[in-house]
PDB file of N, CA and C in Angstrom:
ATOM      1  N   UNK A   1      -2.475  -9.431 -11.987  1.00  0.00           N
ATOM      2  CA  UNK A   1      -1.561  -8.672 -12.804  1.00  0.00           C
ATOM      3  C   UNK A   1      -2.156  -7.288 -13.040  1.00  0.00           C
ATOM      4  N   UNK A   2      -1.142  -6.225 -13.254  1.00  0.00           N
ATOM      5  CA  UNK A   2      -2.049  -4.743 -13.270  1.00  0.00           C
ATOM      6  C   UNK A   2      -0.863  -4.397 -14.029  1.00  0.00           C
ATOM      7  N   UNK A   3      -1.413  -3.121 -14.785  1.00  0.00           N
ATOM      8  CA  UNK A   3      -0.705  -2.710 -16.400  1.00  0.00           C
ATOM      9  C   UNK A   3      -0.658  -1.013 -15.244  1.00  0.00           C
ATOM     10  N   UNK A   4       1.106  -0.934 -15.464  1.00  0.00           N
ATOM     11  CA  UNK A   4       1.484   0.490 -15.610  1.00  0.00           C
ATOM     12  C   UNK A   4       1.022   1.430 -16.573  1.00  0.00           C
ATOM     13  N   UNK A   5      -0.258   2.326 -16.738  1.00  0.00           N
ATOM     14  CA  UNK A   5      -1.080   2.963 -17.977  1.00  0.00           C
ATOM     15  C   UNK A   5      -1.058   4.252 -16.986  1.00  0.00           C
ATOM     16  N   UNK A   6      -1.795   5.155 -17.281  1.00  0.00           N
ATOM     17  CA  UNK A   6      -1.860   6.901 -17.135  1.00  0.00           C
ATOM     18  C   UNK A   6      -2.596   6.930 -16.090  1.00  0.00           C
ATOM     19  N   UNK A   7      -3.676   5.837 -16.423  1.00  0.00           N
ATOM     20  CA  UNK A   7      -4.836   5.839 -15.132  1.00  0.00           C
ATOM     21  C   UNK A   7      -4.777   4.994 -13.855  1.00  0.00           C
ATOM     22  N   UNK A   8      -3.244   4.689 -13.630  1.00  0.00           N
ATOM     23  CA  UNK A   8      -2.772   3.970 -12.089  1.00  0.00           C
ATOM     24  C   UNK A   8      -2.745   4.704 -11.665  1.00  0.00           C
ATOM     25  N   UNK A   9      -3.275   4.713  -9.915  1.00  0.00           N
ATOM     26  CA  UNK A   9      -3.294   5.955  -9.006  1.00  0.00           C
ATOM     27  C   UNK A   9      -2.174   4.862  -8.242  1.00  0.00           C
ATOM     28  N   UNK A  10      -1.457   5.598  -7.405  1.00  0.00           N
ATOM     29  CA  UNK A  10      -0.406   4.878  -6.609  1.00  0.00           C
ATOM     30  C   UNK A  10      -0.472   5.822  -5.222  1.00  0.00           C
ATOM     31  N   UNK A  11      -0.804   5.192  -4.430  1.00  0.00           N
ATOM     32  CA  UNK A  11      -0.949   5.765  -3.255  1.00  0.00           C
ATOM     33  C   UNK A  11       0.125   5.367  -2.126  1.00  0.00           C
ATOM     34  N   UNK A  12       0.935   6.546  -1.726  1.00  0.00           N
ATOM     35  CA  UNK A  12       2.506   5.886  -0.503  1.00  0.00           C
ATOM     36  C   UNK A  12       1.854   6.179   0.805  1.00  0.00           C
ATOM     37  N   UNK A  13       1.875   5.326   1.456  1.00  0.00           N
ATOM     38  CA  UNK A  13       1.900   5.405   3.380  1.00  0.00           C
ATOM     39  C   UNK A  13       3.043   6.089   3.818  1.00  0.00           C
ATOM     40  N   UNK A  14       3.061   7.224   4.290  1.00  0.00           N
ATOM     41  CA  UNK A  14       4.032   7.899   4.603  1.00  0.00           C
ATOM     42  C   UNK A  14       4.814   7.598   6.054  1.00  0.00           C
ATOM     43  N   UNK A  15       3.962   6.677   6.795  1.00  0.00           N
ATOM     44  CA  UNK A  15       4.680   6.062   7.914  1.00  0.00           C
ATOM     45  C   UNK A  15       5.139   4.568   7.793  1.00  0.00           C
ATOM     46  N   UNK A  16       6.269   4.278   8.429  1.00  0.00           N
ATOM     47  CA  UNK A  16       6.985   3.112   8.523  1.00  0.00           C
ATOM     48  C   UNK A  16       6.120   1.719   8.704  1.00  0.00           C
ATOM     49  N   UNK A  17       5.802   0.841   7.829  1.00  0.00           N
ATOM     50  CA  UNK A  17       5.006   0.287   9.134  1.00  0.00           C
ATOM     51  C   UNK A  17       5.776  -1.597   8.972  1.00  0.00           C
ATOM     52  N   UNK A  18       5.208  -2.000   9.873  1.00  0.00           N
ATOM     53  CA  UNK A  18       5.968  -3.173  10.734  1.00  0.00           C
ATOM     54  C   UNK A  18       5.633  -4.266   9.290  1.00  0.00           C
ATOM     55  N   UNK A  19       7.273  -5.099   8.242  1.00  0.00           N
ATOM     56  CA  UNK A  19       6.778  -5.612   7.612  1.00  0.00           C
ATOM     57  C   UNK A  19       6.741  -7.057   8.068  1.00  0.00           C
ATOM     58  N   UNK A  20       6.209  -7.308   8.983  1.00  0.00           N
ATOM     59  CA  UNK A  20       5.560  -8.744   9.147  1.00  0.00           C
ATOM     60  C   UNK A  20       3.814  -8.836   8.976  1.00  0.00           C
ATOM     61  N   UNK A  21       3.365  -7.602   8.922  1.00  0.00           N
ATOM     62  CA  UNK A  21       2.087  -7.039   8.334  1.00  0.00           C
ATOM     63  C   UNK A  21       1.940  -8.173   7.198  1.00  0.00           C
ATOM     64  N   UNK A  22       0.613  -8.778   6.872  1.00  0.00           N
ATOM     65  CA  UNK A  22       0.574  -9.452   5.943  1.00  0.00           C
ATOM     66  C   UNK A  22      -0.889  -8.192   5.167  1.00  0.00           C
ATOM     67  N   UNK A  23      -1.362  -9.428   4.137  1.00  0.00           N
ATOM     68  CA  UNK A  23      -1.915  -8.573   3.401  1.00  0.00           C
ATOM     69  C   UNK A  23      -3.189  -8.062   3.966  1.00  0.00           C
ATOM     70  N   UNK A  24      -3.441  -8.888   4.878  1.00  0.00           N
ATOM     71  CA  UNK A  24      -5.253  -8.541   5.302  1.00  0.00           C
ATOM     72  C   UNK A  24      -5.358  -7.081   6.469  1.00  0.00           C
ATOM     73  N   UNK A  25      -3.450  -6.880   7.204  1.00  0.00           N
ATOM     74  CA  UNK A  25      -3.423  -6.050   8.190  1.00  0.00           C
ATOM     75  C   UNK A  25      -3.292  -4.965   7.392  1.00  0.00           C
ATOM     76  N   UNK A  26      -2.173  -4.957   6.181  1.00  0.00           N
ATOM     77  CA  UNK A  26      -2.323  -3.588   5.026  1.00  0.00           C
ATOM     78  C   UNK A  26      -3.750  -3.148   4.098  1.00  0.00           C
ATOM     79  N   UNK A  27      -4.335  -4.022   4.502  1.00  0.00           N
ATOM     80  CA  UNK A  27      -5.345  -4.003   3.773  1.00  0.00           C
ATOM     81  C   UNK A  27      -6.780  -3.094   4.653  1.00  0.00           C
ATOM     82  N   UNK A  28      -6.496  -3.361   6.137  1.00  0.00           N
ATOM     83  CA  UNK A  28      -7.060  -2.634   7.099  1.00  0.00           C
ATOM     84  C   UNK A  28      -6.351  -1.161   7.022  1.00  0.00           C
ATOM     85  N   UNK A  29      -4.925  -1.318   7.592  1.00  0.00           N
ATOM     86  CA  UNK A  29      -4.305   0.114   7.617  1.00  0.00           C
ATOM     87  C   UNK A  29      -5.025   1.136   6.102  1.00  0.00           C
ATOM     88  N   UNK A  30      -4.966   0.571   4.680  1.00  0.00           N
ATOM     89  CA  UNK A  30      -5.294   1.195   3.995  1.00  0.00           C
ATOM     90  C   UNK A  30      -7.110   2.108   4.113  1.00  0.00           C
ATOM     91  N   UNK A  31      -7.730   0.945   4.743  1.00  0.00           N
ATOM     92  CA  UNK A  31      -8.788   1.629   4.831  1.00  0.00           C
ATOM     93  C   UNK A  31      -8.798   1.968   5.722  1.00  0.00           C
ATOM     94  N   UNK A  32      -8.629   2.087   6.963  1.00  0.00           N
ATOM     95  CA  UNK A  32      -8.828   2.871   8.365  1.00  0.00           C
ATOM     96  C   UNK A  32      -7.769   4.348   8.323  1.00  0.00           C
ATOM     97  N   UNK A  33      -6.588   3.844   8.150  1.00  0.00           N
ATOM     98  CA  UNK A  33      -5.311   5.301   7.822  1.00  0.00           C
ATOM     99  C   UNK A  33      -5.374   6.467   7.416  1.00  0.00           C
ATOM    100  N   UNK A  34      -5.850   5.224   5.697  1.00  0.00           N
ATOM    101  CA  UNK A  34      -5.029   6.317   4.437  1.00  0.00           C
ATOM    102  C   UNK A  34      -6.721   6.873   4.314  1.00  0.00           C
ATOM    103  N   UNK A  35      -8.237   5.918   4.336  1.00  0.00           N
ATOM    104  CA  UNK A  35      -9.133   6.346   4.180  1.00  0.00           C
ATOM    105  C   UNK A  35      -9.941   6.088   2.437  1.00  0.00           C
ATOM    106  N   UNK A  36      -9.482   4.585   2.080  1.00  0.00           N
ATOM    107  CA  UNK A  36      -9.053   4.405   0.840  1.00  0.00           C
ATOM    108  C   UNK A  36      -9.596   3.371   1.043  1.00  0.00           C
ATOM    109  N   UNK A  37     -10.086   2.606  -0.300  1.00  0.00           N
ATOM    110  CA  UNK A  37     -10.577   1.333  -0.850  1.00  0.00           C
ATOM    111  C   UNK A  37      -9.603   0.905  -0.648  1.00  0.00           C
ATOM    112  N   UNK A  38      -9.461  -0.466  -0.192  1.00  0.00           N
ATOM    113  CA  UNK A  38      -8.491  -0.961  -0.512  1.00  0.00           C
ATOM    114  C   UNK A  38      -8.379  -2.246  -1.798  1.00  0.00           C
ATOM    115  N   UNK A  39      -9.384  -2.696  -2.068  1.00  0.00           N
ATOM    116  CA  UNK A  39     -10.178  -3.242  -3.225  1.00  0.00           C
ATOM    117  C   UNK A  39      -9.901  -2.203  -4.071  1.00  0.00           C
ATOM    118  N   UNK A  40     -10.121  -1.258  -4.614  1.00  0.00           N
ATOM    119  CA  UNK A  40     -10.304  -0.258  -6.012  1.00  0.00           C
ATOM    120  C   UNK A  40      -8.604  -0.893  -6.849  1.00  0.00           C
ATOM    121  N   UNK A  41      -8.692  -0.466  -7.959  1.00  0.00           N
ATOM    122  CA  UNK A  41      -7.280  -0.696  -8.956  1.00  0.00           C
ATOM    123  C   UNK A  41      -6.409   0.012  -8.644  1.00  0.00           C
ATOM    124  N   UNK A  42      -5.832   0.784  -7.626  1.00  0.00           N
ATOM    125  CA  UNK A  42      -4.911   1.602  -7.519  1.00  0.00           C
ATOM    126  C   UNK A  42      -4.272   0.486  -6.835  1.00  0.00           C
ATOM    127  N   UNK A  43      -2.845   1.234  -6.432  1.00  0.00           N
ATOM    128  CA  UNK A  43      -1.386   0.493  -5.810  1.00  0.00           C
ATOM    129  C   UNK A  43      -1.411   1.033  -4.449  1.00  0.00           C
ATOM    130  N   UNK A  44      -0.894   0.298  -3.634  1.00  0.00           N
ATOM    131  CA  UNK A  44      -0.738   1.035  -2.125  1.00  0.00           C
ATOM    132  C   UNK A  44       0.056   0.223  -2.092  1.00  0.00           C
ATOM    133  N   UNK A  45       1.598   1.292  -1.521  1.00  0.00           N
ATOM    134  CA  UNK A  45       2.989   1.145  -1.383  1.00  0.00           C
ATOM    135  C   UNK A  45       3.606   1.833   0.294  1.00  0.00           C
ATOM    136  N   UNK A  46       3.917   0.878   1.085  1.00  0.00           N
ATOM    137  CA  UNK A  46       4.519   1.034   2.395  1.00  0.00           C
ATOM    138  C   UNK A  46       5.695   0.372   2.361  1.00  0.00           C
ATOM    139  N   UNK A  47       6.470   1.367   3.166  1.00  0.00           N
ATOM    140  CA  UNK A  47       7.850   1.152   3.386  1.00  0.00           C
ATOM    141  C   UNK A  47       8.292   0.197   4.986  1.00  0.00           C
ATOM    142  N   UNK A  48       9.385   0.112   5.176  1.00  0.00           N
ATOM    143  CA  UNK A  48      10.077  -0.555   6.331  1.00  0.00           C
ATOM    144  C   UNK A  48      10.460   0.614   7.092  1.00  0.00           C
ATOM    145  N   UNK A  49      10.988   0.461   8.616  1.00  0.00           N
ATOM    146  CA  UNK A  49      11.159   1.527   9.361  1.00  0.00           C
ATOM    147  C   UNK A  49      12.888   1.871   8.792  1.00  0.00           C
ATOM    148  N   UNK A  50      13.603   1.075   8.077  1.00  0.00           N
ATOM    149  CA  UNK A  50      15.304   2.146   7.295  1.00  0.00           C
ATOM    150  C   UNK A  50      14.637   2.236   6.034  1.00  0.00           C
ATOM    151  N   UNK A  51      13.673   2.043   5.424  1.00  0.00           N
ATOM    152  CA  UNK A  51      12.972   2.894   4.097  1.00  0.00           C
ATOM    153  C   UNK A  51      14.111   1.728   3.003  1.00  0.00           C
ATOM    154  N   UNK A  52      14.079   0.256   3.133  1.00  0.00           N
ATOM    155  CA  UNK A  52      14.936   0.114   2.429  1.00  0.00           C
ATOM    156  C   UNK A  52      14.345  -0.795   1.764  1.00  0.00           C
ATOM    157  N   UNK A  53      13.221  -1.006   1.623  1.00  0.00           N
ATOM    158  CA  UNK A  53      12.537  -2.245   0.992  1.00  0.00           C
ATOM    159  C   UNK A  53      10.944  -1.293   1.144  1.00  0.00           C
ATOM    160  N   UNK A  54      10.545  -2.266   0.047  1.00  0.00           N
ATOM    161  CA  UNK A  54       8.669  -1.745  -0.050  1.00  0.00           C
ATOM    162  C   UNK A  54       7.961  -3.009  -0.159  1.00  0.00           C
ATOM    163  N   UNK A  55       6.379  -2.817  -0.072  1.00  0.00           N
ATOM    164  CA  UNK A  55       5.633  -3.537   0.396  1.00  0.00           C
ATOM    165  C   UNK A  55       4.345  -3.013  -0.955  1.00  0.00           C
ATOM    166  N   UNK A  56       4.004  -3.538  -1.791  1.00  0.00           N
ATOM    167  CA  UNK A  56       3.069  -3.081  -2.627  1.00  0.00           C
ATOM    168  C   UNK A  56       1.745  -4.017  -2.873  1.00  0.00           C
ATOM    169  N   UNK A  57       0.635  -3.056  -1.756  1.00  0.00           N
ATOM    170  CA  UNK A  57      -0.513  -4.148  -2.332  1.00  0.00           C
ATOM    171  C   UNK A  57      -1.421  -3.347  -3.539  1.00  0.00           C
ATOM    172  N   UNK A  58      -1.715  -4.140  -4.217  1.00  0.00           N
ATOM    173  CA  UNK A  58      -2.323  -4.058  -5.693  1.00  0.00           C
ATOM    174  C   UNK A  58      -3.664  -4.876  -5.701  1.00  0.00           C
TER     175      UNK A  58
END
């Protein structure tokens, strides 16, 4: 569980990526990609390729 407070960093993947991705492949993309903990308390939020659904690992 994680509390919406001042000090959530929320980080968006600005490319589409494939959601059959489970958590351990977003969890790579975050650190190889974005260049990011993927462990630390922030949010990392990826979209679908029609941007119509999200994917939020926490």
């Amino acid at each position: 569980m994680f509390r919406f407070d001042e000090g959530l960093n929320v980080h968006l993947h600005r490319d589409p990526v494939e959601f059959r991705f489970g958590m351990n492949s977003l969890s790579i993309l975050v650190e190889q990609a974005m260049g990011l903990n993927p462990m630390d308390s922030s949010l990392d939020v990826f979209t679908n390729q029609r941007c119509d659904r999200i994917k939020i690992l926490g």
